[in-house]
Protein backbone atom coordinates (compact mmCIF):
# COMPACT_ATOMS: atom_id res chain seq x y z
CA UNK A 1 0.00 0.00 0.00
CA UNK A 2 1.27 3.31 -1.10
CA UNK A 3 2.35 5.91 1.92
CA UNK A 4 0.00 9.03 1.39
CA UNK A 5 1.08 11.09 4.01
CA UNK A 6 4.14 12.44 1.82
CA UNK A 7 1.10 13.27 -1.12
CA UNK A 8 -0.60 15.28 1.26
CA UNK A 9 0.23 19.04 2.24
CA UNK A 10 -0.54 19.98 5.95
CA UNK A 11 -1.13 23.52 5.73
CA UNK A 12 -1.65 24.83 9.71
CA UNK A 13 -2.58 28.47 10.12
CA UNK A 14 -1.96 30.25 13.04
CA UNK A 15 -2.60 33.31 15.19
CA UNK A 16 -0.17 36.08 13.39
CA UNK A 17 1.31 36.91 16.82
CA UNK A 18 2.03 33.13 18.01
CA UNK A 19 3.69 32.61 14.26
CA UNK A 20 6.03 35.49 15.02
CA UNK A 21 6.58 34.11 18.33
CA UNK A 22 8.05 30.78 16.60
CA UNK A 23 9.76 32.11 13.78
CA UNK A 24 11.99 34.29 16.91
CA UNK A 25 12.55 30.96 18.42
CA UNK A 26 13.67 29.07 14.92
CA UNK A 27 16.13 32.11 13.98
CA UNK A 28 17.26 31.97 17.38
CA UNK A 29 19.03 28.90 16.10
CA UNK A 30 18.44 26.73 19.50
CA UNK A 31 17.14 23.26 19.89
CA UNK A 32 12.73 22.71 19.24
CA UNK A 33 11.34 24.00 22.60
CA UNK A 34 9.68 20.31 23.01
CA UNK A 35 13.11 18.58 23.01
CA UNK A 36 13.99 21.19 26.33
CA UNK A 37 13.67 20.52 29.64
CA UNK A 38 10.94 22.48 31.51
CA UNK A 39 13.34 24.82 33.53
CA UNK A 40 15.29 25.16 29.98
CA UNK A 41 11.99 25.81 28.11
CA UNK A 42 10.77 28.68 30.50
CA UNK A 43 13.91 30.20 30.14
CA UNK A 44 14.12 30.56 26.38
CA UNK A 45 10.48 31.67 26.70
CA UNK A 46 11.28 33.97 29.10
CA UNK A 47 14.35 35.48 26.94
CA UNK A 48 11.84 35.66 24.04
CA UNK A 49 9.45 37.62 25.75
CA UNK A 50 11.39 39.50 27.42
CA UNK A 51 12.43 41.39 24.27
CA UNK A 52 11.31 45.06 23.48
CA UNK A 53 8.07 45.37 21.91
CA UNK A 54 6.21 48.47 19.46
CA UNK A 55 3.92 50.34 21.44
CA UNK A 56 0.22 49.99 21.05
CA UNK A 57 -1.26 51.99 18.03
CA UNK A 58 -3.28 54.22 20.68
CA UNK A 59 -4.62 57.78 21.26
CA UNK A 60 -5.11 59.34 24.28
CA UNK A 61 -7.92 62.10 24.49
CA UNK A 62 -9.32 64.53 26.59
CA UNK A 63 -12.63 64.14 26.38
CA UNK A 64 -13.13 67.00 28.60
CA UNK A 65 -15.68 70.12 27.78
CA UNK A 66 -13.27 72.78 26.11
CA UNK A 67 -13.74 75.99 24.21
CA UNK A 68 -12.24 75.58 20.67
CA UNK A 69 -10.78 79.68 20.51
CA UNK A 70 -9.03 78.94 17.14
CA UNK A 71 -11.13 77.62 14.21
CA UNK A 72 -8.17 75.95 12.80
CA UNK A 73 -8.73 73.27 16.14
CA UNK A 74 -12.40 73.04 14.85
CA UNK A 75 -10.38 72.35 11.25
CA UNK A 76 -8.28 69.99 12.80
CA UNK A 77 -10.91 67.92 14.43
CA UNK A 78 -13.29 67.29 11.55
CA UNK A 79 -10.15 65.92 9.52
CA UNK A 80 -9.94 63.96 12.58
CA UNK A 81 -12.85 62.77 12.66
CA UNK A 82 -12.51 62.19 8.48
CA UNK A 83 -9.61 60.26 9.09
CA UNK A 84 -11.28 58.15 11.68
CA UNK A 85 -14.22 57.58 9.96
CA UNK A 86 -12.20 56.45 6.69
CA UNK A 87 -10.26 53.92 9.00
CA UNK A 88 -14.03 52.46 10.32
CA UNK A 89 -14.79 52.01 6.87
CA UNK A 90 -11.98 50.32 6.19
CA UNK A 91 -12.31 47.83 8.90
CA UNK A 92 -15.84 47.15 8.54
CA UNK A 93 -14.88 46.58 4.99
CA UNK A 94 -11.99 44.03 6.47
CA UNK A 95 -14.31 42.76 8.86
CA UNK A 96 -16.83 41.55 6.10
CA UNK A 97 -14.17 39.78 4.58
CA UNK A 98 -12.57 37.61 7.22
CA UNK A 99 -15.75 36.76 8.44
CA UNK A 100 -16.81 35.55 5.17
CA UNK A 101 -14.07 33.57 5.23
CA UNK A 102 -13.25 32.48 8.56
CA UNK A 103 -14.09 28.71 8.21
CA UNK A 104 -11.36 28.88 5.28
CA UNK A 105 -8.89 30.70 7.57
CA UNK A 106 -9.28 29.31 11.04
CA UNK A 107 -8.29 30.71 14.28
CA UNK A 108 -5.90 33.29 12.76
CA UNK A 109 -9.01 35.04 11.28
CA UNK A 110 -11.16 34.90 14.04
CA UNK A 111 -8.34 36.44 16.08
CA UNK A 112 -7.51 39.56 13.71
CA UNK A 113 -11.32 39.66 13.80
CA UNK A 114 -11.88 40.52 16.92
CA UNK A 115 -8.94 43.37 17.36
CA UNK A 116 -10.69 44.58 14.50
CA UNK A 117 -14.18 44.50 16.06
CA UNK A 118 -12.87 46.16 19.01
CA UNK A 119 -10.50 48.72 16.77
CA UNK A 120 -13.98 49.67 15.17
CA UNK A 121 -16.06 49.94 18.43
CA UNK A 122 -13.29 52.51 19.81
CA UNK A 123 -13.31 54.41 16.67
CA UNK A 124 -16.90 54.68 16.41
CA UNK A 125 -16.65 55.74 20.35
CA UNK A 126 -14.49 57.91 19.31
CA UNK A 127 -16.06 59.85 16.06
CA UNK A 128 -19.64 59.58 18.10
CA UNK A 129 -17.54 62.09 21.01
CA UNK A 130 -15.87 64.46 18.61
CA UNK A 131 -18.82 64.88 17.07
CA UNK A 132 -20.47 65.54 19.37
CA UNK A 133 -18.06 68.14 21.17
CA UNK A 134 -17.79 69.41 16.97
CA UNK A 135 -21.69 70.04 17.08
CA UNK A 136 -21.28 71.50 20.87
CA UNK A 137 -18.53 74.18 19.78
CA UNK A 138 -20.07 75.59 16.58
CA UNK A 139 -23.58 76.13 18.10
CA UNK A 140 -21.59 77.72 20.82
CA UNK A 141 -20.25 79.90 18.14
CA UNK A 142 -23.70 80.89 16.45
């Protein structure tokens, strides 16, 4: 009987920040964490994560009542709010499409799915405030 396993392509998909995590270990050049000892495992693990990491793509607001005394702040946040409402498009747009494919795409999908899904709910958060503080300051003005 023929062997079919080496006809057969495993293709394994996995969680875009557990795939980095592995390809750091393999070009770290040391032995397959299963072939480790415990202590020796947590202590590659722990020199993996211990390295430096990007900062989180995040804003930090004051959502406090202000007067706007230069119009070019009122300027500045309806292009703000352009830009942010550009970006929700976008990721409802991205959102669509992984979850029309998800059952194709596994885990890995459903992940960035969900950092999308919250990505949007802070943006729309966010474009609902400005707005709203937008609309505030101009009838101010009138």
């Amino acid at each position: 009987m023929p062997d079919l396993s080496r006809d057969v392509k495993t293709v394994l998909i996995l969680d875009p920040v557990v795939q980095k995590m592995l390809d750091e270990l393999a070009a770290d050049g040391g032995p397959p964490v299963y072939t480790l000892t415990p202590t020796q495992a947590r202590g590659t693990l722990v020199r993996l994560q211990s390295r430096s990491v990007r900062e989180a793509d995040a804003r930090i607001r004051d959502w406090r009542r202000r007067q706007m005394r230069d119009p070019k702040e009122i300027e500045e946040l309806e292009a703000e709010i352009a830009r942010d409402k550009k970006r929700l498009s976008e990721i409802e747009r991205l959102e669509r499409e992984l979850l029309a494919n998800i059952p194709h795409q596994g885990f890995a999908a459903a992940s960035q799915e969900r950092r999308l899904r919250d990505e949007k709910e802070s943006l729309a958060d966010s474009i609902r405030r400005a707005e709203k503080m937008l609309v505030d300051e101009k009838s101010r003005r009138n």
